[in-house]
Protein backbone atom coordinates (compact mmCIF):
# COMPACT_ATOMS: atom_id res chain seq x y z
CA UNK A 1 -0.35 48.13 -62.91
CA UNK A 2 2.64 45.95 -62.16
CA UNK A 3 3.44 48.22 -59.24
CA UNK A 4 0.01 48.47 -58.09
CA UNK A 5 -0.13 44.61 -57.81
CA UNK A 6 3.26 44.14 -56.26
CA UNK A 7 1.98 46.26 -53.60
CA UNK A 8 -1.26 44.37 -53.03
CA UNK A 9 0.38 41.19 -52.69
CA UNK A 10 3.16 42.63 -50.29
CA UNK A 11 0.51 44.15 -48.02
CA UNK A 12 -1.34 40.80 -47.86
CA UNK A 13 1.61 38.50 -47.11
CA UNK A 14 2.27 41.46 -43.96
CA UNK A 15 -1.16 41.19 -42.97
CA UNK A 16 -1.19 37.35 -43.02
CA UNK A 17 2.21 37.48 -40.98
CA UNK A 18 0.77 40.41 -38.63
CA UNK A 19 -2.14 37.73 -38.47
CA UNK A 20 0.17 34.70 -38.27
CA UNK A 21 2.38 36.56 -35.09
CA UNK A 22 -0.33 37.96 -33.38
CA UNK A 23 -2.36 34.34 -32.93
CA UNK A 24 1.22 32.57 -32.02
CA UNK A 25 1.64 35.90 -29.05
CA UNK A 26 -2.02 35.20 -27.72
CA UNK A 27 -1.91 31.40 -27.72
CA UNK A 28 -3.08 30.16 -24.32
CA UNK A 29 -1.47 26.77 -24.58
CA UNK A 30 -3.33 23.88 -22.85
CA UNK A 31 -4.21 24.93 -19.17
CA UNK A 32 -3.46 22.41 -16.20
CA UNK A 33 -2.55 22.28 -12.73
CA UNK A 34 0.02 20.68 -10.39
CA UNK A 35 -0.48 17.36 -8.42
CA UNK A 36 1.54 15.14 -6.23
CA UNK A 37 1.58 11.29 -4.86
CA UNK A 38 1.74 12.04 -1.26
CA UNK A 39 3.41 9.33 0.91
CA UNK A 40 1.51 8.59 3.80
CA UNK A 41 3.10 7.23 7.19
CA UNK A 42 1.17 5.69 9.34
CA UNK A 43 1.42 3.83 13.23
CA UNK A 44 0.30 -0.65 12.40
CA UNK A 45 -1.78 -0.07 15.68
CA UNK A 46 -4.15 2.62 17.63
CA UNK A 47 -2.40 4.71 20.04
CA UNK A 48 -2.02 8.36 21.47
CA UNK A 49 0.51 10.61 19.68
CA UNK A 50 3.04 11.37 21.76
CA UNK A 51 5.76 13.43 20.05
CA UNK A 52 6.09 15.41 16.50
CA UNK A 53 9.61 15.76 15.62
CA UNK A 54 8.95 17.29 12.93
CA UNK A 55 6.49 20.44 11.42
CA UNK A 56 4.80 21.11 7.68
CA UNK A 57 7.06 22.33 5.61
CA UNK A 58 10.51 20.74 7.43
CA UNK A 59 12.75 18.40 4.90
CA UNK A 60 13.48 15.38 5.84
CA UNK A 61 15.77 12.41 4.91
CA UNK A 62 15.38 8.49 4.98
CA UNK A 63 15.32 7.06 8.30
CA UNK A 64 14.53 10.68 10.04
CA UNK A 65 12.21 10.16 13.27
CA UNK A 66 9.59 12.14 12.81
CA UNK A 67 7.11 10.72 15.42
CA UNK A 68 5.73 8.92 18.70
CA UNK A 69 2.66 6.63 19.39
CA UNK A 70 2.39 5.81 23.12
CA UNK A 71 4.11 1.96 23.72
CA UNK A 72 2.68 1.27 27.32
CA UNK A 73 0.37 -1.29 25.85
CA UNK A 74 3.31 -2.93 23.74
CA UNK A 75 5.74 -2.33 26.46
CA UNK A 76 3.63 -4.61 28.91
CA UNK A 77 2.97 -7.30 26.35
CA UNK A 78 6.89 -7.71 25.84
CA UNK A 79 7.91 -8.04 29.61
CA UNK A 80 4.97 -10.70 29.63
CA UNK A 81 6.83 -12.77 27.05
CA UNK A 82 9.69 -12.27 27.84
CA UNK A 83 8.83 -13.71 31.12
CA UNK A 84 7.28 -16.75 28.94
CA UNK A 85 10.59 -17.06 27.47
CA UNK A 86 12.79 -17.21 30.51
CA UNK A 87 10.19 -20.21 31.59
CA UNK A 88 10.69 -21.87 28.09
CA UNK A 89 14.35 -21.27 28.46
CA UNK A 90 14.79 -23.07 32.09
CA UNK A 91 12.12 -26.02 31.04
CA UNK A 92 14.71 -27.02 27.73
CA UNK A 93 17.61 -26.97 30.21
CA UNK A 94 16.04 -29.40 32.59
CA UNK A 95 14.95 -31.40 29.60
CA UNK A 96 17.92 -31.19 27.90
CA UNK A 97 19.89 -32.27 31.11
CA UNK A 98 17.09 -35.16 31.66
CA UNK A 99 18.17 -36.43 28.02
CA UNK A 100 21.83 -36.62 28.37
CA UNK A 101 21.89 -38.59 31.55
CA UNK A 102 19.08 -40.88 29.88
CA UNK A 103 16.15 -39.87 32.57
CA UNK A 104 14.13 -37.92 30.23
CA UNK A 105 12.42 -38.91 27.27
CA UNK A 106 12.79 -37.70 23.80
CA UNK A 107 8.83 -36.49 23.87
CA UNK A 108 9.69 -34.33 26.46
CA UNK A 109 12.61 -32.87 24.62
CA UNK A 110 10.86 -32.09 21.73
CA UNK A 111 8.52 -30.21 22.83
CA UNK A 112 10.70 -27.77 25.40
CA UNK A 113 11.46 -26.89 22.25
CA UNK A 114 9.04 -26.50 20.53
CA UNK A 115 8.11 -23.93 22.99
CA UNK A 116 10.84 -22.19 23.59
CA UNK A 117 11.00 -21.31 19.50
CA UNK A 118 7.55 -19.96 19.89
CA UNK A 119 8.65 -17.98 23.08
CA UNK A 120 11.42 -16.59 21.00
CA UNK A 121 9.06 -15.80 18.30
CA UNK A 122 6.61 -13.68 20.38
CA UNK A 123 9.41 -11.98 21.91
CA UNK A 124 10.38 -10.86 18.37
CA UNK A 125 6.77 -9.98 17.62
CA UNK A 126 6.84 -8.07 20.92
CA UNK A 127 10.13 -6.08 20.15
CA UNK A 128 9.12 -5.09 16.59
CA UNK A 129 5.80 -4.15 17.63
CA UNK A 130 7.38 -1.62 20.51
CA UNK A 131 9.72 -0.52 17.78
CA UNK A 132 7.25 0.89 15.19
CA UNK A 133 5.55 3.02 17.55
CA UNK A 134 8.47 5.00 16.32
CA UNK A 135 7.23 6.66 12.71
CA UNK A 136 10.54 6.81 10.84
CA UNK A 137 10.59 8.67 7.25
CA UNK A 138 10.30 6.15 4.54
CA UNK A 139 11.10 8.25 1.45
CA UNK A 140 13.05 11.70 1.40
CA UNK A 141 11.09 14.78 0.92
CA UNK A 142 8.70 17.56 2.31
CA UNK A 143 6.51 17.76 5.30
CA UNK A 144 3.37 18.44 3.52
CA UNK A 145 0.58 18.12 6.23
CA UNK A 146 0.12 16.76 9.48
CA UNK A 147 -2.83 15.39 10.64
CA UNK A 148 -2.72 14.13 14.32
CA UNK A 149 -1.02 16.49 16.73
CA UNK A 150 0.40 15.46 20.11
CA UNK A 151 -1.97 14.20 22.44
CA UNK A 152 -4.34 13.34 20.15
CA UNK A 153 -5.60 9.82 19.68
CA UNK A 154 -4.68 8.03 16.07
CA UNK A 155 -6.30 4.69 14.62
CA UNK A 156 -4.15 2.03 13.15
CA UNK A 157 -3.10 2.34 9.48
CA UNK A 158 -4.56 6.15 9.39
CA UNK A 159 -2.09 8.56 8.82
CA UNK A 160 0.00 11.13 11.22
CA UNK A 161 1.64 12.97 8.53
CA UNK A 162 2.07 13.00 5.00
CA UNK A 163 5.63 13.84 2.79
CA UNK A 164 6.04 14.78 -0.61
CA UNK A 165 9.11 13.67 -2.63
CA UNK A 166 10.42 16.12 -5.02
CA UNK A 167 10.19 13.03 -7.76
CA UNK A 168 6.72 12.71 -6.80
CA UNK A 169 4.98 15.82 -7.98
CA UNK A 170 3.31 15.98 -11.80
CA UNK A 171 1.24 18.06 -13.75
CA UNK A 172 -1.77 16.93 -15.22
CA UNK A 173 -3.43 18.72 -17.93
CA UNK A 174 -5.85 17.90 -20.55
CA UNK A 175 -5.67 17.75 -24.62
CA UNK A 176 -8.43 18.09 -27.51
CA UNK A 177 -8.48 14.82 -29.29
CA UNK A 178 -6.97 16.45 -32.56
CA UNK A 179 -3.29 16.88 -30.75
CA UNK A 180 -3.28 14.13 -29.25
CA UNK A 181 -1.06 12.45 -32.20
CA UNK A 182 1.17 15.71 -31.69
CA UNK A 183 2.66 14.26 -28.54
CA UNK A 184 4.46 10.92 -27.26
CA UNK A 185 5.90 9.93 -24.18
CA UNK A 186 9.41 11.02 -23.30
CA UNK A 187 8.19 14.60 -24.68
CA UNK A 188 9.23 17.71 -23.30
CA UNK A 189 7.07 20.70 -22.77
CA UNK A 190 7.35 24.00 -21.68
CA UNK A 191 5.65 24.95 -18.70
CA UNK A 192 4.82 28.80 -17.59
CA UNK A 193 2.69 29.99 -14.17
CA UNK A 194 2.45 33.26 -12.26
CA UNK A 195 6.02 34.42 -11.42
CA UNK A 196 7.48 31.71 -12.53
CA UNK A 197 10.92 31.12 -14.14
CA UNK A 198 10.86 31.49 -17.89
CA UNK A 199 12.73 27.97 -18.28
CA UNK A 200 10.53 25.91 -16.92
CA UNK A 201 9.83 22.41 -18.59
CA UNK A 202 8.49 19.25 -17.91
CA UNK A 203 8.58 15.20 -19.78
CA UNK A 204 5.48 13.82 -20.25
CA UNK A 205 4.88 10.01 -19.05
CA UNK A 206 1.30 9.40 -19.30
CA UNK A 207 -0.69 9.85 -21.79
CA UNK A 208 -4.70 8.78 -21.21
CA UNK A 209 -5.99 5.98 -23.58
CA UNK A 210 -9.67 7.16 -22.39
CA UNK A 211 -11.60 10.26 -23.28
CA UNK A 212 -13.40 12.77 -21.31
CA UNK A 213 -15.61 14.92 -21.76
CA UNK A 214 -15.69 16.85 -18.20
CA UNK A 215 -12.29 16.91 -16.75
CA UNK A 216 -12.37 16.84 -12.64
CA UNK A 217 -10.74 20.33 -12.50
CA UNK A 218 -10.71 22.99 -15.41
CA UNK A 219 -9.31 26.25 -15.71
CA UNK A 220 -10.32 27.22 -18.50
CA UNK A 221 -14.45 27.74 -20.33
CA UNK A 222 -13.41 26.67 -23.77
CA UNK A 223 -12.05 22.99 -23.08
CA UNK A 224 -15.60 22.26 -21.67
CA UNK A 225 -17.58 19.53 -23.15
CA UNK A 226 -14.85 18.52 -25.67
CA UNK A 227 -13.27 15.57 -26.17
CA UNK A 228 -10.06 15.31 -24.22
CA UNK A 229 -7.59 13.42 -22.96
CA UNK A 230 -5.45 13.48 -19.53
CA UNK A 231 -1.66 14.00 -19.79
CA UNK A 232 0.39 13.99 -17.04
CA UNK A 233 4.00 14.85 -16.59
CA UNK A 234 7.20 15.42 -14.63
CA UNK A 235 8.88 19.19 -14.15
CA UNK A 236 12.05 19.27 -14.55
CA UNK A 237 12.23 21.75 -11.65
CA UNK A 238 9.88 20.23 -8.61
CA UNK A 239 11.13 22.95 -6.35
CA UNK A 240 9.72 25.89 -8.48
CA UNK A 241 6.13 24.57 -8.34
CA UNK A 242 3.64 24.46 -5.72
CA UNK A 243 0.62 21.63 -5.21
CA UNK A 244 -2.42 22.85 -7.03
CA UNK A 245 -0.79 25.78 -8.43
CA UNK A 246 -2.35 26.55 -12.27
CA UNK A 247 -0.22 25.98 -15.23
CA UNK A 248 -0.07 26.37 -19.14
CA UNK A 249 1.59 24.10 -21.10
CA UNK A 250 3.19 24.48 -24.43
CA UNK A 251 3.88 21.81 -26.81
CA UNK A 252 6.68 23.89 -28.50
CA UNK A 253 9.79 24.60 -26.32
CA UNK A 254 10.09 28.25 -28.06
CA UNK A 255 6.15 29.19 -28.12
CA UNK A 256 5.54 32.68 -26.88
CA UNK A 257 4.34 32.98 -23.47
CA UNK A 258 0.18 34.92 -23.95
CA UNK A 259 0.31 38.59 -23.32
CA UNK A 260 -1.64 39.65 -20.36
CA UNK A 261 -4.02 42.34 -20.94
């Protein structure tokens, strides 16, 4: 009778571990995608593009030239003031002369120059102005899209091209209310896609104080019209990931990746 019990209890305890192993080989882990905070660069005024030193996809580094807005316009307007300054300039000598022998007045001094300093001022204005029709990387990073090609016209503050820093991509993925005291910022998670490397992880930074109960992208039917919150983090490997690729994410380090079937 003794046996027959031992046995009964031995075959439950395997069937609760059989149970126990099976649901930790088939958890899904929270499903999520990859995002980044694109940086923009963009010409101050309207112009024509051109030259593209650069294609999607090419790296670049700080202070890289990466295009060309037409500078005819800006070009014209310095020579003008320039001109203006050469006038200012000759009108302070003469006054300035005028003074020191007595025949000039103080008035007239003061205001050759007065403008002369706005003369140099708009020549300064003019030069800076025919500078930045030169785009210049601002951040180091990835040609991620370009959106005005040579000879195309561009309005002022709209973008020519957009980079992504390595630094600057995240993945943003979406918690049941219940786990949300399981995490904290400065966590790590593990992070597994399609063909990925097995070693992938990520530290969150953000953690949502709002719920939601339809998250802007899903990937998966049974987080749908449950209470969750928006996580986002950074991978410890940018370079292994790809904008909008899918993702699962695994609170535990060490939790089984699911089987496929």
């Amino acid at each position: 009778m003794t046996s027959s019990r031992t046995m009964t209890l031995l075959t439950a305890l395997a069937l609760v571990a059989a149970l126990a192993g099976c649901k930790e080989r088939r958890d899904p882990g929270f499903q999520g995608w990859v995002e980044a905070d694109m940086i923009f660069v963009s010409p101050d005024e309207s112009g024509r593009v051109t030259k593209l030193n650069v294609r999607e996809g090419d790296v670049v580094k700080v202070g890289d030239p990466v295009y060309s807005v037409d500078d005819d316009l800006q070009q014209a307007d310095l020579n003008q003031n320039n001109a203006t300054l050469a006038n200012a300039q000759q009108a302070y000598d003469r006054a300035a002369s005028l003074s020191k022998t007595g025949s000039g007045t103080q008035a007239t001094l003061d205001s050759a120059v007065s403008a002369l300093r706005v003369a140099e001022a708009r020549v300064n204005t003019s030069q800076t102005r025919l500078t930045r029709r030169r785009g210049f990387a601002p951040v180091g990073g990835t040609i991620q899209q370009i959106y005005f090609r040579e000879g195309e016209m561009v309005a002022a503050q709209r973008p020519v091209l957009s980079i992504m820093p390595p630094g600057n991509m995240k993945l943003r993925f979406f918690v049941p209310e219940a786990e949300l005291p399981k995490l904290a910022i400065g966590d790590e998670v593990k992070v597994t896609c399609d063909n990925c490397a097995a070693d992938l992880t990520a530290k969150i930074y953000f953690i949502s104080t709002t719920a939601e109960y339809t998250p802007p992208v899903i990937y998966s039917l049974d987080e749908r019209n449950k209470l969750v919150y928006l996580i986002q983090a950074r991978p410890s490997r940018p370079d292994a990931l790809r904008v909008g690729q899918p993702i699962s994410v695994f609170f535990n380090a060490r939790t089984p990746v699911a089987e496929k079937r």
